[in-house]
C-alpha atoms as a PDB file:
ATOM      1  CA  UNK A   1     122.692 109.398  79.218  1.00  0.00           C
ATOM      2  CA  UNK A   2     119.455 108.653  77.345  1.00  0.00           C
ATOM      3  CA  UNK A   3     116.328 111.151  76.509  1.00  0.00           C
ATOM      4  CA  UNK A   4     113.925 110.375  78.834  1.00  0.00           C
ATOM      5  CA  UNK A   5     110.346 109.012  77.888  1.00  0.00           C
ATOM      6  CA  UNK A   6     108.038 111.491  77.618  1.00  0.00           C
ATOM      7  CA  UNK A   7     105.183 111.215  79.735  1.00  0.00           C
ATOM      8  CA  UNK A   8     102.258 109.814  78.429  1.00  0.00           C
ATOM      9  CA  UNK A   9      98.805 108.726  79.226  1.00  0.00           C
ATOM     10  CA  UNK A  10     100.191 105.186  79.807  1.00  0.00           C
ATOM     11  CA  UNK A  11     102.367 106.608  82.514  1.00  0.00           C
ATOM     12  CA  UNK A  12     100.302 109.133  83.901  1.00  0.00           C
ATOM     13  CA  UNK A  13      97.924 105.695  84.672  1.00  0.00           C
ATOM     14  CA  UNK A  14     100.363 104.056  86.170  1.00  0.00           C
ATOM     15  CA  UNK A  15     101.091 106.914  88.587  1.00  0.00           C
ATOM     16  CA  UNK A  16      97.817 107.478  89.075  1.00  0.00           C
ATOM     17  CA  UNK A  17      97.603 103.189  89.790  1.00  0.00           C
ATOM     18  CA  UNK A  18     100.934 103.926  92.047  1.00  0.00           C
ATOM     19  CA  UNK A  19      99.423 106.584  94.094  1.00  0.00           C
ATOM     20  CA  UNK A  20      95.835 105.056  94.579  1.00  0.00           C
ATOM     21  CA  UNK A  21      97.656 102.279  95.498  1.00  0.00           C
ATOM     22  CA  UNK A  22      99.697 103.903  98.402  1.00  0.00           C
ATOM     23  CA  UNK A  23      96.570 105.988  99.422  1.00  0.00           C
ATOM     24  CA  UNK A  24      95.275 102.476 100.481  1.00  0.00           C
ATOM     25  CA  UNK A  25      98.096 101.063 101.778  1.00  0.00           C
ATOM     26  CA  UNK A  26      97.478 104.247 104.286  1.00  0.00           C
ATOM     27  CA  UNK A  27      94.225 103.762 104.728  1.00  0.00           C
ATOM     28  CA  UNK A  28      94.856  99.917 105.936  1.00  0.00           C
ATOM     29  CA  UNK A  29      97.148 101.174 108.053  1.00  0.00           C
ATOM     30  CA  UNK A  30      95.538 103.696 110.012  1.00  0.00           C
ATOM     31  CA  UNK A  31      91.787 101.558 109.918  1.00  0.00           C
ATOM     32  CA  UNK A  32      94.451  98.671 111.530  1.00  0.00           C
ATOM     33  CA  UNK A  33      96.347 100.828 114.095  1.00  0.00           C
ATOM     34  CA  UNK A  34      92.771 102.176 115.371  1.00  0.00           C
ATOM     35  CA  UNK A  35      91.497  98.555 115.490  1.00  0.00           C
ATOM     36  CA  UNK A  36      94.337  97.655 117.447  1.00  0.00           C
ATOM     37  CA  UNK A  37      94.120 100.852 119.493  1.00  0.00           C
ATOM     38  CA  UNK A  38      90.899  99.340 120.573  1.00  0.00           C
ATOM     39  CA  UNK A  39      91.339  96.609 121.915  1.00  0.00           C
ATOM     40  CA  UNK A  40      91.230  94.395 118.482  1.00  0.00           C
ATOM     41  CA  UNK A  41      93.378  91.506 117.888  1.00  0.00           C
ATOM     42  CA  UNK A  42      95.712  90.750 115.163  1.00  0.00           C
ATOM     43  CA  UNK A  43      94.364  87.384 114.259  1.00  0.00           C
ATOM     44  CA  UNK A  44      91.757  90.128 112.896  1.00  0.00           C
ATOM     45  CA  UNK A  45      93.655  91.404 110.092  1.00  0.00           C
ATOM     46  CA  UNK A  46      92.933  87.909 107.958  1.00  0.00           C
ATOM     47  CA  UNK A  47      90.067  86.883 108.386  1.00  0.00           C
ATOM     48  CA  UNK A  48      87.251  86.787 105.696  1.00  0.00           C
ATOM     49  CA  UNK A  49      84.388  89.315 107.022  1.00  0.00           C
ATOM     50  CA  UNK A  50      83.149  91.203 103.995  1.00  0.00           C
ATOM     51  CA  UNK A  51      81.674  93.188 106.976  1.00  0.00           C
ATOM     52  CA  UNK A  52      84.443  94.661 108.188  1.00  0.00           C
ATOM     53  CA  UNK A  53      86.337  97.582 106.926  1.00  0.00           C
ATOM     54  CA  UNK A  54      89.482  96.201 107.588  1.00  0.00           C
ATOM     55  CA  UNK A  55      89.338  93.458 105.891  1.00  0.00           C
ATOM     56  CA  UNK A  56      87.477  95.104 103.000  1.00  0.00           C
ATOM     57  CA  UNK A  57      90.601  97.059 102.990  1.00  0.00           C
ATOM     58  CA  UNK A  58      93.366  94.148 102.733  1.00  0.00           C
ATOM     59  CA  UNK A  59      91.268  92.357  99.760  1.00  0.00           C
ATOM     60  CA  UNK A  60      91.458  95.908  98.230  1.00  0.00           C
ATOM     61  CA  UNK A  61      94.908  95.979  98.449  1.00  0.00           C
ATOM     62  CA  UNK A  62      95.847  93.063  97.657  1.00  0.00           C
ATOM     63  CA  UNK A  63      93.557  93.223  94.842  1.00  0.00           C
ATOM     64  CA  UNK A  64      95.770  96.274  93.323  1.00  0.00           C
ATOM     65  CA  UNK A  65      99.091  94.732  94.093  1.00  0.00           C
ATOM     66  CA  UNK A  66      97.835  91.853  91.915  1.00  0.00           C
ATOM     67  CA  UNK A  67      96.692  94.011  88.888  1.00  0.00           C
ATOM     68  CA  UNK A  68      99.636  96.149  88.830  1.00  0.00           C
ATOM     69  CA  UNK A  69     102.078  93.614  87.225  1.00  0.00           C
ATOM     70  CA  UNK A  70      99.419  93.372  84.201  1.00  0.00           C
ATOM     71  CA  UNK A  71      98.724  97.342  83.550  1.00  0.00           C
ATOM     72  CA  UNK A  72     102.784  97.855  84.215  1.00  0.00           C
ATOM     73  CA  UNK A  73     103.085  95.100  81.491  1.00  0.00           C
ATOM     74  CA  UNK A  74     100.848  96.553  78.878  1.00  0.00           C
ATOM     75  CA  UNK A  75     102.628  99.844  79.854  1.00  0.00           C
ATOM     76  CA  UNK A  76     105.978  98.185  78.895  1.00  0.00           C
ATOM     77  CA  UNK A  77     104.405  96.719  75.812  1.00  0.00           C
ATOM     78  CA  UNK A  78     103.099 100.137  74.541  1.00  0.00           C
ATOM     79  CA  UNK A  79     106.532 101.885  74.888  1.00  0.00           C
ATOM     80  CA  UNK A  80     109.173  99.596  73.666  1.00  0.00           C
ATOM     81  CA  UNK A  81     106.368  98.811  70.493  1.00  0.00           C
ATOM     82  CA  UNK A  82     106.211 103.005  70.317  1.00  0.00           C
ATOM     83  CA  UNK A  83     102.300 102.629  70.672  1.00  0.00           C
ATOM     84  CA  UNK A  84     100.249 105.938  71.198  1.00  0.00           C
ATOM     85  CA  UNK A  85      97.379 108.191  70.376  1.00  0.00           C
ATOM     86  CA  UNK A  86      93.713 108.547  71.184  1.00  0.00           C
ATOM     87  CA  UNK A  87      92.741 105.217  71.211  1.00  0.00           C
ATOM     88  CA  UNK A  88      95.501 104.144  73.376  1.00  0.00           C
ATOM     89  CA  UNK A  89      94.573 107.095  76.004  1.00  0.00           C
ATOM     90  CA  UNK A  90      90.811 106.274  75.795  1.00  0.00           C
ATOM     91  CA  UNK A  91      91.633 102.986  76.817  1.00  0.00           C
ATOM     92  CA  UNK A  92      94.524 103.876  79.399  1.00  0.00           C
ATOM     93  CA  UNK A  93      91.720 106.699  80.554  1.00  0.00           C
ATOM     94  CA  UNK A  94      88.405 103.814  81.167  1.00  0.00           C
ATOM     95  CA  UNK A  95      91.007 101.672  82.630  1.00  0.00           C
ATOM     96  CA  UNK A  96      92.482 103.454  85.311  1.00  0.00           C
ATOM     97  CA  UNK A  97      89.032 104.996  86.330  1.00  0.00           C
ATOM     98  CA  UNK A  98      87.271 102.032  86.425  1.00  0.00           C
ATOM     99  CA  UNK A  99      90.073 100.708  88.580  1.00  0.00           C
ATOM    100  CA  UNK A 100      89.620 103.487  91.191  1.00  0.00           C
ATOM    101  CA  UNK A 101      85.560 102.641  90.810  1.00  0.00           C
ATOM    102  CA  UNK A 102      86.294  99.034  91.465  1.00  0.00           C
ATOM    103  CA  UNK A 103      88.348  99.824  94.954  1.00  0.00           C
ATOM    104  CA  UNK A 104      85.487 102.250  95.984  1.00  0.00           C
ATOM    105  CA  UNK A 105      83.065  99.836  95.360  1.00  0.00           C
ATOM    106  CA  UNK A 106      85.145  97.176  97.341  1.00  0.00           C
ATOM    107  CA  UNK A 107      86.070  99.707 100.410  1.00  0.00           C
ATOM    108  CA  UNK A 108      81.742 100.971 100.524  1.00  0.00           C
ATOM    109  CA  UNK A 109      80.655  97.198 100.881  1.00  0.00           C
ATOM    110  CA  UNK A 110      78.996  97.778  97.788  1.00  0.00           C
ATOM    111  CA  UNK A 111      77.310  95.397  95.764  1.00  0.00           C
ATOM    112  CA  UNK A 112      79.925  92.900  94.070  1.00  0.00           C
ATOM    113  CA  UNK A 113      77.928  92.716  91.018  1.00  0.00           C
ATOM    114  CA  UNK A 114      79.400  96.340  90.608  1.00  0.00           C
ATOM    115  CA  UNK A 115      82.844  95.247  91.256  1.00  0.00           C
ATOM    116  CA  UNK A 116      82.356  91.692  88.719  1.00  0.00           C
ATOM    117  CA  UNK A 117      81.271  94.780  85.846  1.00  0.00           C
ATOM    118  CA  UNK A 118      84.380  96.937  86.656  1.00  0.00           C
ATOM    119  CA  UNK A 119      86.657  94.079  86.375  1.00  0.00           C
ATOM    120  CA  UNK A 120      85.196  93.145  83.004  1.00  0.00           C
ATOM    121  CA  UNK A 121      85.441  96.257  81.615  1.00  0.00           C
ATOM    122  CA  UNK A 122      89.039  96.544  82.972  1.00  0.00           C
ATOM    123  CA  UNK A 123      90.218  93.375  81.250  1.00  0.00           C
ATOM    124  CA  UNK A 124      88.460  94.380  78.236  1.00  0.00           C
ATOM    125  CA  UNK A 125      90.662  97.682  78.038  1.00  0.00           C
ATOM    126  CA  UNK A 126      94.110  95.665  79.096  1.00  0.00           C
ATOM    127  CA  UNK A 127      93.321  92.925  76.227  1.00  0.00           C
ATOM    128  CA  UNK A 128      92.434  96.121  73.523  1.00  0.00           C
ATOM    129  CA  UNK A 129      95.844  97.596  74.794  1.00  0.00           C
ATOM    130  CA  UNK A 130      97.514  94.408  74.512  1.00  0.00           C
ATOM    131  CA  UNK A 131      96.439  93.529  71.037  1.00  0.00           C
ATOM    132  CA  UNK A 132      96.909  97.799  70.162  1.00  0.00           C
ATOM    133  CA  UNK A 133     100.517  96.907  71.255  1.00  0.00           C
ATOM    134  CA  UNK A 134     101.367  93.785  69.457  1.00  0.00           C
ATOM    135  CA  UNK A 135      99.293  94.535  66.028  1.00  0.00           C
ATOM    136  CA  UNK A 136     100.865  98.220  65.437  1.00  0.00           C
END
């Protein structure tokens, strides 16, 4: 048996990614059993209608199931490279919350000028982790 990794801001993100992540799946679920409940169709559940709940809902979804293989990736990077300390959690910390912002934004209908500046500064903090885990 090995020591186990000790948990670090890196990881606590990613639960925090994992968890957010199933909250929505939830979500979808019950806004998609009560639209069905009602009378809704199925044919419902794909198609583009930034109106709608439910499909704001899927595009958040899917929008974290597509961003998870990158943060999980710079996670990997930071622990096999040994990476850690402030900067690393500053980043990991603007990351993650600007990823919950992002889905909020999505899910209120907000405007997607909000969404376009959380994604930027998301990127920005998974290319400074990237380069923080191949330059130390």
């Amino acid at each position: 048996m090995h020591e186990p990794i000790e948990m670090n801001a890196p990881l606590w993100g990613l639960v925090i990614f994992i968890l957010w992540t199933i909250a929505i799946v939830v979500l979808l679920l019950v806004i998609r059993i009560r639209h069905l409940s009602a009378g809704g169709s199925v044919k419902d559940f794909g198609t583009p209608n930034d109106e709608s709940l439910l499909w704001r809902l899927f595009r958040v979804q899917a929008n974290l199931v597509e961003n998870l293989p990158l943060y999980l990736g710079v996670v990997f990077l930071l622990a096999v490279q040994g990476v850690s300390g402030t900067g690393v959690d500053v980043l990991i910390g603007v990351y993650i919350a600007f990823r919950l912002v992002h889905s909020i934004i999505h899910v209120a209908g907000l405007n997607p000028t909000l969404r376009l500046i959380c994604l930027g500064i998301q990127l920005s903090c998974l290319i400074g982790l990237t380069a923080l885990g191949v330059l130390i």
